[in-house]
Each structure stands twice: as structure tokens, then as C-alpha cells.
C-alpha atoms as a PDB file:
ATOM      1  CA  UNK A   1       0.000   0.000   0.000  1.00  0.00           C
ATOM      2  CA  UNK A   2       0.836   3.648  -0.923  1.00  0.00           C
ATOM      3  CA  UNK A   3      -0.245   6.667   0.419  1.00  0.00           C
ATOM      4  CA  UNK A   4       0.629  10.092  -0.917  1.00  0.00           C
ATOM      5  CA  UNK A   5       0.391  13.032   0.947  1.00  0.00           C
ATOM      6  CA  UNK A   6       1.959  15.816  -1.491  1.00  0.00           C
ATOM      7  CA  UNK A   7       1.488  16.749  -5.218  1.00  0.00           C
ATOM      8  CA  UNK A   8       3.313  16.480  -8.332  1.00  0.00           C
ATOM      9  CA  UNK A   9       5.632  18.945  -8.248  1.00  0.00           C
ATOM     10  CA  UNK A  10       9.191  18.882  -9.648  1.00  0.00           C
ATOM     11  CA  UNK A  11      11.728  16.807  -7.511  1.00  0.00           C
ATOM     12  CA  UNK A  12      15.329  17.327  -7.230  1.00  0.00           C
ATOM     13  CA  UNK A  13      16.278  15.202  -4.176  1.00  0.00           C
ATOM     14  CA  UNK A  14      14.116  12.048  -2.757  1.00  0.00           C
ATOM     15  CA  UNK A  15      15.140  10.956   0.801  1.00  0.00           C
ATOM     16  CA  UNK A  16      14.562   7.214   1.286  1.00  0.00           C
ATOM     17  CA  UNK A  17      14.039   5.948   4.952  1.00  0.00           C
ATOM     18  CA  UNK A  18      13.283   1.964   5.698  1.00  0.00           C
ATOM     19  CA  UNK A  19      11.423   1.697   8.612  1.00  0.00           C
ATOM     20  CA  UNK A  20      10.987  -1.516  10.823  1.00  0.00           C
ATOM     21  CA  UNK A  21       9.092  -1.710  14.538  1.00  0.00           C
ATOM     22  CA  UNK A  22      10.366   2.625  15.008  1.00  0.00           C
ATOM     23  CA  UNK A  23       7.644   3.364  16.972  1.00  0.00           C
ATOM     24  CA  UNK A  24       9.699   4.629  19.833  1.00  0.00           C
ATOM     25  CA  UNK A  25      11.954   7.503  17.561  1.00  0.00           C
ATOM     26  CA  UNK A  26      10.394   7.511  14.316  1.00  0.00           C
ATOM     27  CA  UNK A  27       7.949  10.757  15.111  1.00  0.00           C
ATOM     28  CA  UNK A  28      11.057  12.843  16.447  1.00  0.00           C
ATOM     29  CA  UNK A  29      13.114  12.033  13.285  1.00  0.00           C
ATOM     30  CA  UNK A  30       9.784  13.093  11.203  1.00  0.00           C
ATOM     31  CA  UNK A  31       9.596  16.362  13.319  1.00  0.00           C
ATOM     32  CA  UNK A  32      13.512  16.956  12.274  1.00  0.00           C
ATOM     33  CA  UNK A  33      12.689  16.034   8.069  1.00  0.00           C
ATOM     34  CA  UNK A  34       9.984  18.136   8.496  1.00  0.00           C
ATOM     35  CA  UNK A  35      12.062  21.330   9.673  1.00  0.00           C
ATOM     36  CA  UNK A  36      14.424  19.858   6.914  1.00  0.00           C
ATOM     37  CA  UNK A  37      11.703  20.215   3.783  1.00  0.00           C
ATOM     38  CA  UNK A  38      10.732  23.257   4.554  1.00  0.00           C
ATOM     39  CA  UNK A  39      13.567  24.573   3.579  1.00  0.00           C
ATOM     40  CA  UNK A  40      13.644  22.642   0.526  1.00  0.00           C
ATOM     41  CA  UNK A  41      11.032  22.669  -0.981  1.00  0.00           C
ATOM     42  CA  UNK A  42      11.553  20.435  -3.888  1.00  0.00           C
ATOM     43  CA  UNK A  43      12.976  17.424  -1.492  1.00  0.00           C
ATOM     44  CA  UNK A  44      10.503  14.842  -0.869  1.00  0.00           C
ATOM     45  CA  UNK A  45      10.756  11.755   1.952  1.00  0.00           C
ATOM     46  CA  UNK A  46       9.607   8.072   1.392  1.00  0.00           C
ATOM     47  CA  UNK A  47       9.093   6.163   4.486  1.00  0.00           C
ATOM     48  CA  UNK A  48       9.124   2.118   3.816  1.00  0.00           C
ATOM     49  CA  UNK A  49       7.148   0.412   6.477  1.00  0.00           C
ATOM     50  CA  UNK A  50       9.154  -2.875   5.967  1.00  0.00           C
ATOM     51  CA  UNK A  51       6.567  -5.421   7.998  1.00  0.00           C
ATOM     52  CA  UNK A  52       6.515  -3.399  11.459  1.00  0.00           C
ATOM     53  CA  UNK A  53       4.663  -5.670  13.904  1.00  0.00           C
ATOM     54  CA  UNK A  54       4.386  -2.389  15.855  1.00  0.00           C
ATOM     55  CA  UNK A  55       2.733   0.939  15.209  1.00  0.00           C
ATOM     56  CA  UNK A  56       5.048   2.587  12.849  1.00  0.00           C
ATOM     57  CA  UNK A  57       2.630   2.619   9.871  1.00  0.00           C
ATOM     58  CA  UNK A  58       0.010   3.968  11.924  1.00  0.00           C
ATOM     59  CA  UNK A  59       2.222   6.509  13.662  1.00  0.00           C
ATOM     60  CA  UNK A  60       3.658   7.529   9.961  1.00  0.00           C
ATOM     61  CA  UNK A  61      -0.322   8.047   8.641  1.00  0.00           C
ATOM     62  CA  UNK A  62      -0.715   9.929  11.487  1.00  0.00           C
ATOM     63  CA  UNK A  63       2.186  12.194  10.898  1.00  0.00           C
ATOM     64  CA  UNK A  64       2.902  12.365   7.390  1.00  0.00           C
ATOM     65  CA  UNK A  65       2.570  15.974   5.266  1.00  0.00           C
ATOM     66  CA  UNK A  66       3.295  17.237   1.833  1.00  0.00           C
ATOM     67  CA  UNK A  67       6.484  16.085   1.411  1.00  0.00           C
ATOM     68  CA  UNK A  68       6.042  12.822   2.389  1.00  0.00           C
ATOM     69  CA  UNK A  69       4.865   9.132   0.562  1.00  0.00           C
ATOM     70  CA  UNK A  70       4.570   6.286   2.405  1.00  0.00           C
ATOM     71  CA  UNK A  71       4.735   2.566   1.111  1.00  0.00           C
ATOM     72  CA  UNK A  72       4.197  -0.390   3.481  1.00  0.00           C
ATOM     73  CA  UNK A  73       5.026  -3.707   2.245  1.00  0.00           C
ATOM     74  CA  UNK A  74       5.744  -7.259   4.120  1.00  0.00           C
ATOM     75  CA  UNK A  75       8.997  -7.789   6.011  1.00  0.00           C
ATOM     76  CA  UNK A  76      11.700  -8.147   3.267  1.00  0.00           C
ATOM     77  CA  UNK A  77      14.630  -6.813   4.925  1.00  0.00           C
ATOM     78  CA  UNK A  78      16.768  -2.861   5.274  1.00  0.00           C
ATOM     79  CA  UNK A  79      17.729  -3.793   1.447  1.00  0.00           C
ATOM     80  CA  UNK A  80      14.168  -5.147   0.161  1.00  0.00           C
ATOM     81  CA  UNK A  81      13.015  -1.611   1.744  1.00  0.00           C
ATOM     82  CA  UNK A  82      15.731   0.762   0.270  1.00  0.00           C
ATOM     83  CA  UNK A  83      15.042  -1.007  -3.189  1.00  0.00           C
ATOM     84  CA  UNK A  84      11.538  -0.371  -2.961  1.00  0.00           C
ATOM     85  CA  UNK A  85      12.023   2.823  -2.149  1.00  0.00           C
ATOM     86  CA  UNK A  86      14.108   4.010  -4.880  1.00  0.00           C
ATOM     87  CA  UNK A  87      11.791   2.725  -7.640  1.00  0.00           C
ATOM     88  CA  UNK A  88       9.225   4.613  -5.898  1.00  0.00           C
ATOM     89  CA  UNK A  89      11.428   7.587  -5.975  1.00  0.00           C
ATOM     90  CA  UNK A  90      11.014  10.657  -8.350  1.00  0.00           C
ATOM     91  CA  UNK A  91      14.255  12.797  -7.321  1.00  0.00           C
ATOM     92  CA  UNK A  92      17.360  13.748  -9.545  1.00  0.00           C
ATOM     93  CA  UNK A  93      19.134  12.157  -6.255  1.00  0.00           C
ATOM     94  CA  UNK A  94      18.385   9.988  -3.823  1.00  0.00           C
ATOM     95  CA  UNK A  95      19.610   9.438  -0.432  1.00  0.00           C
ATOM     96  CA  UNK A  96      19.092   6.933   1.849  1.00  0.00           C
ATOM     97  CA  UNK A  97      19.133   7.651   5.572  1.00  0.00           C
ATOM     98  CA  UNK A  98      18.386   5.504   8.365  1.00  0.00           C
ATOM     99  CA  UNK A  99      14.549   5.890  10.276  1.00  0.00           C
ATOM    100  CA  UNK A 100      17.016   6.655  14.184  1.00  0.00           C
ATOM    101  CA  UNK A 101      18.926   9.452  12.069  1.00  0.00           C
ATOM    102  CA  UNK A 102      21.993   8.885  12.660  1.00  0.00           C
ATOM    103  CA  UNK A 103      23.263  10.287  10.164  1.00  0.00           C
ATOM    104  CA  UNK A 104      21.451  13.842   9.908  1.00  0.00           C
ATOM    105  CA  UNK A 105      19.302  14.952   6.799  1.00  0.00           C
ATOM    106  CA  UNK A 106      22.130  17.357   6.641  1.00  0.00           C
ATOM    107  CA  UNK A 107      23.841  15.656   4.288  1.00  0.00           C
ATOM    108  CA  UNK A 108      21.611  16.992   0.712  1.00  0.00           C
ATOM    109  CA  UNK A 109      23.209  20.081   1.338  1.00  0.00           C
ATOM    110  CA  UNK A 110      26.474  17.930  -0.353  1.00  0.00           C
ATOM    111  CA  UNK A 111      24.409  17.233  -3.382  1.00  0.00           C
ATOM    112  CA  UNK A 112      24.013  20.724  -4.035  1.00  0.00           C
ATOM    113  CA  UNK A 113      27.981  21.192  -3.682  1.00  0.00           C
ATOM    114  CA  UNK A 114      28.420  17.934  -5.518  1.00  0.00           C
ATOM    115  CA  UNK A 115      26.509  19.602  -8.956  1.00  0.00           C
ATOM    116  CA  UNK A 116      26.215  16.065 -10.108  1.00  0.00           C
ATOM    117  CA  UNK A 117      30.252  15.635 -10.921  1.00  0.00           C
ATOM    118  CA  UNK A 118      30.165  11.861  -9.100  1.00  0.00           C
ATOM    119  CA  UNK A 119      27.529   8.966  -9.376  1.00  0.00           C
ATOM    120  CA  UNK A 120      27.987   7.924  -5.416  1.00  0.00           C
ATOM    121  CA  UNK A 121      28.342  10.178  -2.485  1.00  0.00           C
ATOM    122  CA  UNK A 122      28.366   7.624   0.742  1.00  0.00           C
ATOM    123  CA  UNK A 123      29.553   8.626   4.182  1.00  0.00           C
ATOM    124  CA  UNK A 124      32.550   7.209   6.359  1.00  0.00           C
ATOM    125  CA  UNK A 125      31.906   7.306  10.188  1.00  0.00           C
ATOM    126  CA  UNK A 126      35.283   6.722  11.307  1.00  0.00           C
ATOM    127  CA  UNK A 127      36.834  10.081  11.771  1.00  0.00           C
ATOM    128  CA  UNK A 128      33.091  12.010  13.528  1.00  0.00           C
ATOM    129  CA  UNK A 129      32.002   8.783  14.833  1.00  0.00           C
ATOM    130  CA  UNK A 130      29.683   8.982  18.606  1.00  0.00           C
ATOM    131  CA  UNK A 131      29.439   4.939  19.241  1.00  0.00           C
ATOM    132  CA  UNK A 132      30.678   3.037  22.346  1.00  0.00           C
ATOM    133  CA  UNK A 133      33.406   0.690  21.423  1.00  0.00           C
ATOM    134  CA  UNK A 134      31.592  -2.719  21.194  1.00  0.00           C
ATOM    135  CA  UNK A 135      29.754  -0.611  18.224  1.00  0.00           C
ATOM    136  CA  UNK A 136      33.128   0.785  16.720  1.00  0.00           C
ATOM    137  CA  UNK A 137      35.430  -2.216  17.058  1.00  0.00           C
ATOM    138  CA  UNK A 138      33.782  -4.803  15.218  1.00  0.00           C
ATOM    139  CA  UNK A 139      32.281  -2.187  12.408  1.00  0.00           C
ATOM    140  CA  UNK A 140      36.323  -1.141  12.096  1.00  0.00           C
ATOM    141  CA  UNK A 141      37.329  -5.134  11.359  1.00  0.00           C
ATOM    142  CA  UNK A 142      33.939  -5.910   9.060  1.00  0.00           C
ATOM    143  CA  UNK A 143      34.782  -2.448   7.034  1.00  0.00           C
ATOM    144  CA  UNK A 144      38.647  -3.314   6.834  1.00  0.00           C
ATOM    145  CA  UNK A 145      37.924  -6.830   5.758  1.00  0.00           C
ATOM    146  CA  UNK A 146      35.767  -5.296   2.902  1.00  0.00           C
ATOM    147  CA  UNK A 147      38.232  -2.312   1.614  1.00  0.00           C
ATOM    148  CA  UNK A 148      40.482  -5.280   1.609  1.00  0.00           C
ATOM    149  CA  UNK A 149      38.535  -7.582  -0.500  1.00  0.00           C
ATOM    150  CA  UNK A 150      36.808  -4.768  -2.562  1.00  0.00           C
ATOM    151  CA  UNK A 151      39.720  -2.095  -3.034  1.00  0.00           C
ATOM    152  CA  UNK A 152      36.857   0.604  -2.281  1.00  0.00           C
ATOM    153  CA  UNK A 153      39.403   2.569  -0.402  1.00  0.00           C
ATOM    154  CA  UNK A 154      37.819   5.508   2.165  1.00  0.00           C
ATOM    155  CA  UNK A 155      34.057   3.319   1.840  1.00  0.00           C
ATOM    156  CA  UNK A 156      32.471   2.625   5.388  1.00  0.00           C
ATOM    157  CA  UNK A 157      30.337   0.352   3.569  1.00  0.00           C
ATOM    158  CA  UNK A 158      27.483   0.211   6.377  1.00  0.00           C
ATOM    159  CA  UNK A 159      27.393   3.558   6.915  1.00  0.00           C
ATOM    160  CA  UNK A 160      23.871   4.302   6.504  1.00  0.00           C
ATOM    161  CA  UNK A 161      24.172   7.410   4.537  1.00  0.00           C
ATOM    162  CA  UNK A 162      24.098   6.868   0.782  1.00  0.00           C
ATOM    163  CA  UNK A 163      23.464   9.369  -2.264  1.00  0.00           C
ATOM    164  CA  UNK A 164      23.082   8.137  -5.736  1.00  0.00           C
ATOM    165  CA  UNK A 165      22.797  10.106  -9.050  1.00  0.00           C
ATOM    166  CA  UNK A 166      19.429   8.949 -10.569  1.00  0.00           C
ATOM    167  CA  UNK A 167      21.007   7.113 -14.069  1.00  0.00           C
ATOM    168  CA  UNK A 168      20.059   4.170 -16.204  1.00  0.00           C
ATOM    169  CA  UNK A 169      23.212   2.449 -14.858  1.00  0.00           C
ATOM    170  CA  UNK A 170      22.126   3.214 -11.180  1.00  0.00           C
ATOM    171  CA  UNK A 171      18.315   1.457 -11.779  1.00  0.00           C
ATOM    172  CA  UNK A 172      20.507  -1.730 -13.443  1.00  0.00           C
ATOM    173  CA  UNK A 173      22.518  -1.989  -9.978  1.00  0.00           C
ATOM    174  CA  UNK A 174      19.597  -1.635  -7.866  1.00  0.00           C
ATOM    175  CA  UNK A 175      17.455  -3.967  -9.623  1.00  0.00           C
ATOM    176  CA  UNK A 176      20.075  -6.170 -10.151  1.00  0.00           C
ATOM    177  CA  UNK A 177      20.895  -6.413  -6.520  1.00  0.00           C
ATOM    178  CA  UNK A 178      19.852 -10.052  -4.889  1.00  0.00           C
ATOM    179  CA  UNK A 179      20.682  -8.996  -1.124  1.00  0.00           C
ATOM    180  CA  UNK A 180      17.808  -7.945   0.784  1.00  0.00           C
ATOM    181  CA  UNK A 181      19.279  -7.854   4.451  1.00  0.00           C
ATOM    182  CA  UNK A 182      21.992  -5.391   5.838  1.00  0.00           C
ATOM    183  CA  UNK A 183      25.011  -6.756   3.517  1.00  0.00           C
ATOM    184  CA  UNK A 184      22.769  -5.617   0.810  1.00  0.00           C
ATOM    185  CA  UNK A 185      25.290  -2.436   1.539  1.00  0.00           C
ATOM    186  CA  UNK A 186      28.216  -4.858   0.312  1.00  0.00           C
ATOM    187  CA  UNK A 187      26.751  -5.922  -3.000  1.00  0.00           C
ATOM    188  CA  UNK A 188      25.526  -2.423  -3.665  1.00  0.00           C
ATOM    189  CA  UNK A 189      29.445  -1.068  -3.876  1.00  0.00           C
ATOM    190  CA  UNK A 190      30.206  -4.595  -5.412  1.00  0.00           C
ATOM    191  CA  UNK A 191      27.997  -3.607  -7.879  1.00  0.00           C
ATOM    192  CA  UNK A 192      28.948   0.035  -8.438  1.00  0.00           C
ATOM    193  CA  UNK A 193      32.602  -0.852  -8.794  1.00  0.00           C
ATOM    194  CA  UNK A 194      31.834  -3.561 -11.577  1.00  0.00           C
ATOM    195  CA  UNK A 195      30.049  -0.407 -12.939  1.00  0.00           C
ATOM    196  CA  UNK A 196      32.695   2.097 -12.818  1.00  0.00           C
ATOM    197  CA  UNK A 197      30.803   4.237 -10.774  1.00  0.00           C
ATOM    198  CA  UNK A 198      32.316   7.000  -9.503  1.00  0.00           C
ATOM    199  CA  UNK A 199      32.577   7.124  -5.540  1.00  0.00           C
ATOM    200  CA  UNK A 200      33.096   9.661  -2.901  1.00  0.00           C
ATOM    201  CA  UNK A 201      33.257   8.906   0.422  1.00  0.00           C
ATOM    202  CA  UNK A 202      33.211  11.793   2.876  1.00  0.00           C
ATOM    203  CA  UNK A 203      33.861  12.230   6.256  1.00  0.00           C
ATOM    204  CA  UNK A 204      29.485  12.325   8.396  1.00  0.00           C
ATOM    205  CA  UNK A 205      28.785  12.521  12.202  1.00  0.00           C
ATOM    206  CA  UNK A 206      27.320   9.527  13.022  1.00  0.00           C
ATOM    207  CA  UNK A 207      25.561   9.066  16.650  1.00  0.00           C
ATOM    208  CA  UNK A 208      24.603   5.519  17.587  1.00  0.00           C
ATOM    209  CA  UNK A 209      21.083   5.005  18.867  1.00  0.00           C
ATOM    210  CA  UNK A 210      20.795   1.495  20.143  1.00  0.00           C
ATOM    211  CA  UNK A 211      18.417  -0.511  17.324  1.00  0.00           C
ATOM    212  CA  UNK A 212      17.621  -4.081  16.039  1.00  0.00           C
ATOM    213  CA  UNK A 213      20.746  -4.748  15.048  1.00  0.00           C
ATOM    214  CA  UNK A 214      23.680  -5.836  16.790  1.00  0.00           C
ATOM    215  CA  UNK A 215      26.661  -6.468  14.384  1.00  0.00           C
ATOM    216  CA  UNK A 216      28.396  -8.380  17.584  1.00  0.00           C
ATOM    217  CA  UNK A 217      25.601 -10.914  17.629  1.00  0.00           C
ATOM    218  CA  UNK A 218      25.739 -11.213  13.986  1.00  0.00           C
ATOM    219  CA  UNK A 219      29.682 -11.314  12.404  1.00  0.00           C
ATOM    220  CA  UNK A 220      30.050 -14.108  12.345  1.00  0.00           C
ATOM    221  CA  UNK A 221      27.179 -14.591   9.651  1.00  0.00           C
ATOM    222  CA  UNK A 222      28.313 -10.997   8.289  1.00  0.00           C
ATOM    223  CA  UNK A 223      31.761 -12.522   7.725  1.00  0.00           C
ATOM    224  CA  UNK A 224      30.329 -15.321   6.018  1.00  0.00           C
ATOM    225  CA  UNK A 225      28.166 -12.992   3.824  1.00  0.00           C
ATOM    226  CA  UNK A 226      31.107 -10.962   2.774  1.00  0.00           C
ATOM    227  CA  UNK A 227      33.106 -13.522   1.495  1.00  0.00           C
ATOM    228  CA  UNK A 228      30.186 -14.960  -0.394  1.00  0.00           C
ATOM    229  CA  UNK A 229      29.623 -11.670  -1.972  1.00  0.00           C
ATOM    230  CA  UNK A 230      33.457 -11.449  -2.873  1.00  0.00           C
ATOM    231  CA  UNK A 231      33.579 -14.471  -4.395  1.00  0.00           C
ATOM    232  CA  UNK A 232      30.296 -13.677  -6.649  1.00  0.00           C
ATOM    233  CA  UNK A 233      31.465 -10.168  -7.680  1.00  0.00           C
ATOM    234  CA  UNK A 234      35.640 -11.084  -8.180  1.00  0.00           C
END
């Protein structure tokens, strides 16, 4: 199901944001994208209610304004959401963002600077990153493992902030992509490198906010996942 709350005007940037059981933040990250899109006018949000078993979708009806579409579809995964999203999308750019924020919607204002001159714009946490050390520690060994494998030198692949350049190449990676979970981030710069897309990372503040996933509790299948991925895209 879709709702729409705007019109038709022009787009120049669609955010993307997947949502899954965000009851508990999603209405103060809303309150900051709404400040956000008042300013720009011509940005517009998609929230994907990926399955919520809580009251995100209801919370998101409640909430929603001009700017802002909504599609809620079954449980599919972060990846199965962000794919949705961007076929739904109608911007020049589109960004992904994650429903906590963690990365601010700040980061359009480097589309703007960008004027189009590179096809990826993703951010690296490392240098402004505000995450306790069981966070940072095993991000820092997953991410090193895949500049390693990948030679995508400066890309914090899981960093949740992504911007891509609307092109027929982009919609071939995107529907081409067969990860639907969270190393749906690896296959996507997999993908984009087989391309020859042109990436730049820059340097985002990232603040943790505790969420579903804990990469602890999952490396070990995250490890696995990389190396599968590697060995597909070598």
C-alpha cells in the first residue's frame, strides 16, 4: 500500500528511509525532516514500512505531510526496503538515511555542492564517529575486511548514509541487486565498482542510537556474507 500526501511537483532530491518496529523515535526524526523540507522545498521523503509488527505505519499516517509518501510492504529486509524505495522515488538524487537518524538529513546540502560531478556520495563514520566501542570495534574489522577484498578505499560500507545520481546504470545496480538484508550495503558497492561508478566517500557525524541490530551478535554470519559476496562479484 501507498499513500501520498503531497502533489506532483518537480523533484530534485528524494530521501529514502526503511522503517521496521520505530515506533519509539520515528515521530522525532519526522519532526527533524519536516524542519528539513521546509527549507527545501523540492525534497521529498519516502518512508518504507518494511513489515513493522508495531505501530510505525500507523504513527507515519498519522504524521505524514506534503512532502512525504509512504509505502508499506511485508517484512523483506533494510535492502528489500531501500530497493523499494528508490523505484518509488522521483528525485534527480536519492539518499538513503536511516529511520534513528543517525546520520542527519544534513547531508543533501552535499548534493548541491556535488553539482552532479560523481555517481555515489556515501559517508565514512570513522573520523566524527559517537558509538561506544563494542559498536566501533567490530564495524572497524567488518569495514577493513571489505576495503580489503573490494579495493573501495575511504568506503564505510554500512554507513547508513548513501546518495546516488538517478542514471540508467544506477536502476541496473539496484534492480540487479539479490541482497535484501543489511550486507545488501556490500553488493551495492560490489555492484557500483563492476560499474565504474564514480565514488566519494566523505567524512558524516554519526551518533549511535541502540536498534535491532547488533553487528556483535551477527559477524560471524556478516563474515560469512562478505566472502560470499566477494567471491560472486571477483
Amino acid at each position: 500500500m501507498t499513500l501520498f500526501a503531497g502533489g506532483l511537483q518537480k523533484i530534485h532530491i528524494t530521501i529514502v528511509i526503511p522503517c521496521y518496529n520505530e515506533s519509539k523515535r520515528i515521530i522525532k526524526s519526522m519532526k527533524e525532516l519536516r524542519t528539513m523540507t521546509e527549507r527545501f522545498p523540492d525534497v521529498e521523503i519516502i518512508f518504507v514500512d518494511d513489515g513493522s509488527k508495531d505501530d510505525t505505519y500507523k504513527i507515519l499516517v498519522k504524521n505524514m505531510w506534503d512532502a512525504v509518501r509512504i509505502l508499506s510492504q511485508g517484512n523483506k529486509g533494510k535492502w528489500g526496503a531501500l530497493k523499494a524505495g528508490y523505484k518509488m522515488a522521483r528525485g534527480d538524487y536519492v539518499i538513503f538515511l536511516d529511520a534513528d537518524l543517525s546520520v542527519g538529513p544534513g547531508v543533501l546540502i552535499n548534493v548541491l555542492a556535488d553539482k552532479g560531478k560523481h555517481d555515489i556520495i556515501c559517508g565514512n563514520r570513522y573520523k566524527m564517529s559517537k558509538a561506544p566501542l563494542r559498536r566501533r570495534i567490530p564495524s572497524k574489522i567488518f569495514n577493513y575486511l571489505f576495503v580489503g577484498l573490494f579495493g573501495l578505499r575511504g568506503v564505510d560500507s554500512q554507513c547508513p548514509v548513501k546518495i546516488l545520481k538517478r542514471s540508467k546504470e544506477m536502476s541496473n545496480i539496484i534492480n540487479g541487486m539479490k541482497e535484501d538484508g543489511f550486507t545488501g550495503d556490500v553488493e551495492f558497492f560490489a555492484l557500483a565498482k563492476k560499474y565504474g561508478l564514480n565514488i566519494k566517500p566523505i567524512d558524516v557525524l554519526y551518533v549511535y542510537k541502540d536498534g535491532e541490530f547488533n553487528v556483535a551478535k551477527n559477524s560471524i554470519r556478516m563474515f560469512k556474507d562478505l566472502m560470499r559476496i566477494w567471491w560472486l562479484y571477483k
